[in-house]
Protein backbone atom coordinates (compact mmCIF):
# COMPACT_ATOMS: atom_id res chain seq x y z
CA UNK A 1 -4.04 -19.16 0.57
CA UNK A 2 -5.92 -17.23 3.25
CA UNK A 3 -7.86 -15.07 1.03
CA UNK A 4 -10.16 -12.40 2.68
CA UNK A 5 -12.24 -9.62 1.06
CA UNK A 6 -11.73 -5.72 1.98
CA UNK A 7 -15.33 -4.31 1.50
CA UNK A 8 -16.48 -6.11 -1.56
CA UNK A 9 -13.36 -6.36 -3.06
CA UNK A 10 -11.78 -9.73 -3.15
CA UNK A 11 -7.49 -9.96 -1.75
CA UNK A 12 -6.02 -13.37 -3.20
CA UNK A 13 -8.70 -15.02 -4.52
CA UNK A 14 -6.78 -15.15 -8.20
CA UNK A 15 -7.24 -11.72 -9.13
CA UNK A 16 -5.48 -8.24 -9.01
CA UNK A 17 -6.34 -5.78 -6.55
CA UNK A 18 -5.16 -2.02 -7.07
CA UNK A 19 -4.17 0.23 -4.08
CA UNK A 20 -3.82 3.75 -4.77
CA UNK A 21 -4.68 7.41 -3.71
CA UNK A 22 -2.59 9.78 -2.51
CA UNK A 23 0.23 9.78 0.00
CA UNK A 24 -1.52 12.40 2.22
CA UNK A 25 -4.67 13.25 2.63
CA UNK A 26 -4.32 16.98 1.33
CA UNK A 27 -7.84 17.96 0.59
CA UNK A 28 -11.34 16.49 0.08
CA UNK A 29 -10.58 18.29 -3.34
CA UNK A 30 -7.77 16.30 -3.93
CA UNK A 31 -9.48 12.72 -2.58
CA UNK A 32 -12.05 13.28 -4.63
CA UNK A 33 -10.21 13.61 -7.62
CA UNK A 34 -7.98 10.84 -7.09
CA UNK A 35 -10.99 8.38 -6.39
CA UNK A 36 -13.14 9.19 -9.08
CA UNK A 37 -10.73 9.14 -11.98
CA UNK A 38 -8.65 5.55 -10.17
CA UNK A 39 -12.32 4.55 -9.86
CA UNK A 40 -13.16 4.53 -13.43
CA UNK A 41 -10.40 3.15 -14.89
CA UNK A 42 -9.96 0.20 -12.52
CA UNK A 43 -13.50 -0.24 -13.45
CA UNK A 44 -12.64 -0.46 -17.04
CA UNK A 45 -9.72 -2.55 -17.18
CA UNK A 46 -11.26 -5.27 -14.22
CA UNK A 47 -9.32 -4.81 -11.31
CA UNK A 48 -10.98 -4.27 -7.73
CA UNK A 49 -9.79 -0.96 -6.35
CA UNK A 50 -9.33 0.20 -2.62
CA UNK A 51 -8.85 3.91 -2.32
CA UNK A 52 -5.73 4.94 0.14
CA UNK A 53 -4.68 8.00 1.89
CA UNK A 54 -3.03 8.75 4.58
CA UNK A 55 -4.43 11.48 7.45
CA UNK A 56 -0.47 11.65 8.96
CA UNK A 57 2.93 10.95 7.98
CA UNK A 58 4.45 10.32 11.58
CA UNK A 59 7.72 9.11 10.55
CA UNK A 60 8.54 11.87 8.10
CA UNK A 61 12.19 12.35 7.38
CA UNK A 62 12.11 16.03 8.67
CA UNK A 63 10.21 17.79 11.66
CA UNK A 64 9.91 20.93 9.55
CA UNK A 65 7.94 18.79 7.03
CA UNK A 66 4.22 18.15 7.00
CA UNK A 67 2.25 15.51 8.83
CA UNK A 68 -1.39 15.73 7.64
CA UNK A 69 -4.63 17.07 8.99
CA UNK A 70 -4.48 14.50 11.85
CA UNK A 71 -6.41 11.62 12.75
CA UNK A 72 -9.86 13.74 12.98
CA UNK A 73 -9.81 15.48 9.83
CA UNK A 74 -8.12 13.32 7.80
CA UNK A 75 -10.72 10.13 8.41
CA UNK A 76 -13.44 12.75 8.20
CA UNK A 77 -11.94 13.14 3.98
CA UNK A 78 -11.66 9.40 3.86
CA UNK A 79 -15.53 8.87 5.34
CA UNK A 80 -16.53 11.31 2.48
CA UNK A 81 -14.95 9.54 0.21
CA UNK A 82 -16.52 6.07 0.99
CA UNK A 83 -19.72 7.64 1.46
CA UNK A 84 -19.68 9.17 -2.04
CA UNK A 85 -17.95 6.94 -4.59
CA UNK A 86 -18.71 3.53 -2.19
CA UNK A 87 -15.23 2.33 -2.11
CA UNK A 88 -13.52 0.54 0.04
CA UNK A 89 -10.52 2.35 2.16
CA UNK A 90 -7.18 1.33 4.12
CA UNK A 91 -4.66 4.22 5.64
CA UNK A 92 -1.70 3.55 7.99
CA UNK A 93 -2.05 3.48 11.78
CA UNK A 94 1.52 4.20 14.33
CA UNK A 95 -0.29 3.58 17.13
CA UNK A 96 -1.76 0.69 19.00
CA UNK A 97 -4.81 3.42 20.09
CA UNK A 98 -5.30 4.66 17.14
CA UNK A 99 -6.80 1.38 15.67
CA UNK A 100 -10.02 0.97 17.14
CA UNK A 101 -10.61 4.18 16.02
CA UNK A 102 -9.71 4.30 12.50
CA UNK A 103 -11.67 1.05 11.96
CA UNK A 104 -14.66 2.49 12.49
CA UNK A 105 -14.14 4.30 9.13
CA UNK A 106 -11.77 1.96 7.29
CA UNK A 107 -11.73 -1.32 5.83
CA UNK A 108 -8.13 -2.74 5.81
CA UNK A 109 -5.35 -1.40 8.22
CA UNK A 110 -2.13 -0.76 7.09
CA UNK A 111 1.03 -1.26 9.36
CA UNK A 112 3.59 1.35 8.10
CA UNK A 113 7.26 -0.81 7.60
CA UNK A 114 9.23 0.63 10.34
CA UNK A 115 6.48 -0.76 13.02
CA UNK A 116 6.04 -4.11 11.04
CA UNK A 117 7.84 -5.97 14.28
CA UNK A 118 5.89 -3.77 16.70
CA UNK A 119 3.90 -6.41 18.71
CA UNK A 120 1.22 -4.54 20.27
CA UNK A 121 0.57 -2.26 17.63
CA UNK A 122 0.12 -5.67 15.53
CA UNK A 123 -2.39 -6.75 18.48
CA UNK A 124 -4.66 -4.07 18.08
CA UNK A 125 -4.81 -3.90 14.51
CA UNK A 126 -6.00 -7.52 14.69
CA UNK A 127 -8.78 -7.47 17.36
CA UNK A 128 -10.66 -4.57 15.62
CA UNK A 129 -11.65 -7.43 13.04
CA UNK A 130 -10.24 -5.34 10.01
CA UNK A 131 -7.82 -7.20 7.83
CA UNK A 132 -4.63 -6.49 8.71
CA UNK A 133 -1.81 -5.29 5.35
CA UNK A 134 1.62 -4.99 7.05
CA UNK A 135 4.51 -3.65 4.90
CA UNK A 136 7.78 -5.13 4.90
CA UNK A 137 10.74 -3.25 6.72
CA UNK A 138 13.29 -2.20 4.95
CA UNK A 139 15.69 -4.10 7.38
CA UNK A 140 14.22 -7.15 7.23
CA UNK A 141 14.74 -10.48 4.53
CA UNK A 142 11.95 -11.85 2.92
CA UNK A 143 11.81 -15.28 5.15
CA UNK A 144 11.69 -12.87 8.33
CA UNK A 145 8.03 -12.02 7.48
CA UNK A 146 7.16 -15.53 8.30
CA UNK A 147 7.23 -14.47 12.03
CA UNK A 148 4.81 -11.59 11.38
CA UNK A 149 2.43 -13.99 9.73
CA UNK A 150 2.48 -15.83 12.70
CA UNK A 151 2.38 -13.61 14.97
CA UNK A 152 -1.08 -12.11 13.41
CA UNK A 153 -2.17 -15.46 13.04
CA UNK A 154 -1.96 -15.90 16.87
CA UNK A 155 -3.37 -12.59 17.64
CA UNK A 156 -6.49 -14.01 15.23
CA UNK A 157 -6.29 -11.20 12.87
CA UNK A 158 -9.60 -11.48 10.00
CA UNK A 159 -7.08 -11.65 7.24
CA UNK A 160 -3.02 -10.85 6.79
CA UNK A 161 -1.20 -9.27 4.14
CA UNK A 162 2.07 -8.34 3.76
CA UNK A 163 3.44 -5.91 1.10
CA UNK A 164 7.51 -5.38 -0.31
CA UNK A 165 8.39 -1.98 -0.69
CA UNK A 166 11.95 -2.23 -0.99
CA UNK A 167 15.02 -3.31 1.05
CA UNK A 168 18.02 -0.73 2.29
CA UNK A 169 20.94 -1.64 0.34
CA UNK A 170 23.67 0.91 1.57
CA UNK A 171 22.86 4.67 2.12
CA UNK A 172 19.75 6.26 0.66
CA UNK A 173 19.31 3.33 -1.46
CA UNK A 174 16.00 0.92 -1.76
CA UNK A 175 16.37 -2.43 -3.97
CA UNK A 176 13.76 -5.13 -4.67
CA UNK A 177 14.46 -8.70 -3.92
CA UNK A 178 11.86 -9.88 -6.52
CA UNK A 179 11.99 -13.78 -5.79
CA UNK A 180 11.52 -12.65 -2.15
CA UNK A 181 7.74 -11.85 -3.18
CA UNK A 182 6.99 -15.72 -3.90
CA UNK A 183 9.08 -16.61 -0.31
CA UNK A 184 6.59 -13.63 1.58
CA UNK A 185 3.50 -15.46 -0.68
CA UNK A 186 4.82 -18.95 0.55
CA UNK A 187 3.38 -18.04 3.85
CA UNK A 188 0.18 -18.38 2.71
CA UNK A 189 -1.02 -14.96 2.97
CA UNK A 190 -1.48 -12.75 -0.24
CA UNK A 191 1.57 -10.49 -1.20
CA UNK A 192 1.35 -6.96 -2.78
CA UNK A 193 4.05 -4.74 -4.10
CA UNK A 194 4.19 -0.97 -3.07
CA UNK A 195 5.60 0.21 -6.51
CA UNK A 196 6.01 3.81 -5.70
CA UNK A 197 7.74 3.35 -2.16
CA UNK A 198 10.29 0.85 -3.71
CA UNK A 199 11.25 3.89 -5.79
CA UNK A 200 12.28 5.77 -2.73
CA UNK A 201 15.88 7.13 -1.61
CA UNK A 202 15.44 7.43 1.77
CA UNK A 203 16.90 10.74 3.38
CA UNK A 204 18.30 11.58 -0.21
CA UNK A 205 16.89 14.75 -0.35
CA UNK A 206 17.78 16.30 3.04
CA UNK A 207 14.89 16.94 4.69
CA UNK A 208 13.08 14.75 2.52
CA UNK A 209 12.99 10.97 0.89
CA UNK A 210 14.35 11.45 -2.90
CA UNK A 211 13.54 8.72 -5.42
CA UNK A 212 13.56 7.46 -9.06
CA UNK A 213 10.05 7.85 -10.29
CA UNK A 214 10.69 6.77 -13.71
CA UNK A 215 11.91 3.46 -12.31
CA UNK A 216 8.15 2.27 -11.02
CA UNK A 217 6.98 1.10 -14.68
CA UNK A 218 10.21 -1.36 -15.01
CA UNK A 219 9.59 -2.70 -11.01
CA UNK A 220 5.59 -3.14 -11.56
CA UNK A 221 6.48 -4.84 -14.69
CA UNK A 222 8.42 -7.12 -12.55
CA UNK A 223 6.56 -7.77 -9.78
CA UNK A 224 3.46 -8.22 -11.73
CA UNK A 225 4.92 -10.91 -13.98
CA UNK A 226 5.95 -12.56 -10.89
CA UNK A 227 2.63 -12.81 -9.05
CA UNK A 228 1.02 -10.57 -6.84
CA UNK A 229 -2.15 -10.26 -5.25
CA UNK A 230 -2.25 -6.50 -4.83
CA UNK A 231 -0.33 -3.83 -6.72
CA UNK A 232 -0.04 -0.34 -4.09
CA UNK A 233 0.42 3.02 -6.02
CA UNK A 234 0.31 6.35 -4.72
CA UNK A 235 -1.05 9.16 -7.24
CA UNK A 236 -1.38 12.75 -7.45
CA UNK A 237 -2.37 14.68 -10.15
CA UNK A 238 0.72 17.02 -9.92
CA UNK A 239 3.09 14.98 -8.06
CA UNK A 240 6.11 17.75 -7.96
CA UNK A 241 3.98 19.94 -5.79
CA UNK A 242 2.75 16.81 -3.10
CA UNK A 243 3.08 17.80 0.17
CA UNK A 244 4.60 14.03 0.68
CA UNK A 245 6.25 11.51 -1.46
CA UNK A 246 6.89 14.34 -4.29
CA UNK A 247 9.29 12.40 -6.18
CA UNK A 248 7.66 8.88 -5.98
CA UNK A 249 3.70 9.46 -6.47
CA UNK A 250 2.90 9.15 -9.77
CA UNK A 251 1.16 11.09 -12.46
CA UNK A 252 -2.47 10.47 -12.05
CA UNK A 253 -2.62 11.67 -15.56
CA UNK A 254 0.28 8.39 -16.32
CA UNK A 255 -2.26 6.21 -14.77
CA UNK A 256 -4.00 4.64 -17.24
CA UNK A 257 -0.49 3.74 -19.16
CA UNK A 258 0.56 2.18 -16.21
CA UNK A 259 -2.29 -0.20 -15.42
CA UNK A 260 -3.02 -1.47 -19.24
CA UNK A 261 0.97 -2.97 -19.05
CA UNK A 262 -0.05 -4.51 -15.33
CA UNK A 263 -3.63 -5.80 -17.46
CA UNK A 264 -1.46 -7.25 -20.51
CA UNK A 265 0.93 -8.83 -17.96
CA UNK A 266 -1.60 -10.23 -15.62
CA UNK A 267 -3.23 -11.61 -18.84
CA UNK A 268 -0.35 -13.47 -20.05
CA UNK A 269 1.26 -14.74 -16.78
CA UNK A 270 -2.07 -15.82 -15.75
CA UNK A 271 -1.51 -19.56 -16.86
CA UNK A 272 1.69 -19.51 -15.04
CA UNK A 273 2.27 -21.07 -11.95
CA UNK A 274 3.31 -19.27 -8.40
CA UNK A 275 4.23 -20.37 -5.62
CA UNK A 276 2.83 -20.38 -2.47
């Protein structure tokens, strides 16, 4: 397994790493919020936690719809958020210029799925040195990924993930292929599962991605008792009035339900094996 660390915070060393923060970067009010409470309770229950947001949504479904506070602003929120809590942080980049950049301020860079085949942009995230999380298209099998493995592998990236978050199975509808996690893990690279985006309908609301929020306990369930490395949540603390991902974030207040049924299944699938 080609374990790596993101800050101090081990990825597939045995463990269970938790993802989460917002899907946009709305406020330092907001950031805060998120961070300090997902801080705390990660703490408590013993997972490592890397605080996300994102400073723009560039492939929003609408261009009425917001982006973010851009690249500036939004990694200035992020900064302040290392700087006080000390956590380590990972956002998306669309870019290939954009990486160099938003390494200087985060810790793991995050390939957004539509660009997980995009060659250069994989390039540059792997010559800044950051570890390198890459999200699974929704177009493409599980055995595909095997080519983006190798492809960061020849690009000598300091560390490879890649995360399912759902394949398109006919119109506005994401399914999860969960024996397709242990063929991604095969690969020797750690896997994580992006609960909240599997829970997407893409396009279903018009100008906006629907989803089925209330089916993210049932798929972390799943994908947890299967074998993950990392599980990838986004949270708000009133989720109906997020400026993205309204009907997939989930209730920061819901938080702590959710992660003590991921501790009691990583507790008893622990002596099980996985493969990869």
């Amino acid at each position: 397994m080609n374990s790596f660390r993101v800050g101090e915070v081990p990825i597939g060393e045995g463990g269970l790493t938790i993802i989460a923060g917002p899907c946009l970067a709305e406020s330092w009010e907001l950031c805060d919020q998120v961070a300090t409470e997902m801080k705390g309770l990660c703490q408590e229950l013993g997972f490592g936690y890397i605080f996300k947001a994102s400073y723009d949504k560039a492939n929003r479904t609408s261009a009425g719809t917001t982006r973010g506070a851009g690249i500036d602003a939004g990694l200035e929120i992020l900064a302040q958020v290392k700087a006080k809590h000390g956590l380590p942080l990972t956002t998306d980049i669309h870019l290939p210029d954009q990486a160099a950049e938003v390494a200087k301020t985060v810790d793991l860079l995050q390939i957004p799925a539509f660009l997980c085949r995009q060659s250069d942009l994989l390039e540059a995230a792997a010559a800044t040195g950051r570890p390198v999380n890459v999200k699974k298209g929704q177009f493409l099998a599980p055995q595909d990924t095997k080519n983006i493995v190798e492809k960061l592998a020849g690009f000598h990236a300091h560390g490879t993930m890649l995360t399912e978050r759902g394949t398109s199975f006919g119109y506005n509808t994401l399914i999860v292929d969960m024996p397709g996690l242990e063929i991604m893990r095969s690969f020797g690279v750690p896997v994580c599962f992006d609960a909240t985006h599997s829970a997407q309908r893409p396009g279903a609301g018009g100008t906006s991605s629907g989803g089925v929020r209330d089916s993210i306990p049932a798929m972390t369930r799943a994908a947890v008792a299967v074998g993950i490395d990392a599980l990838f949540l986004e949270v708000h603390p009133d989720p109906a009035c997020a400026l993205s991902d309204a009907a997939t974030q989930w209730p920061l207040a819901r938080a702590r339900e959710l992660l003590e049924q991921v501790k009691a299944i990583v507790a008893s699938a622990s002596a099980l094996p996985r493969r990869g």
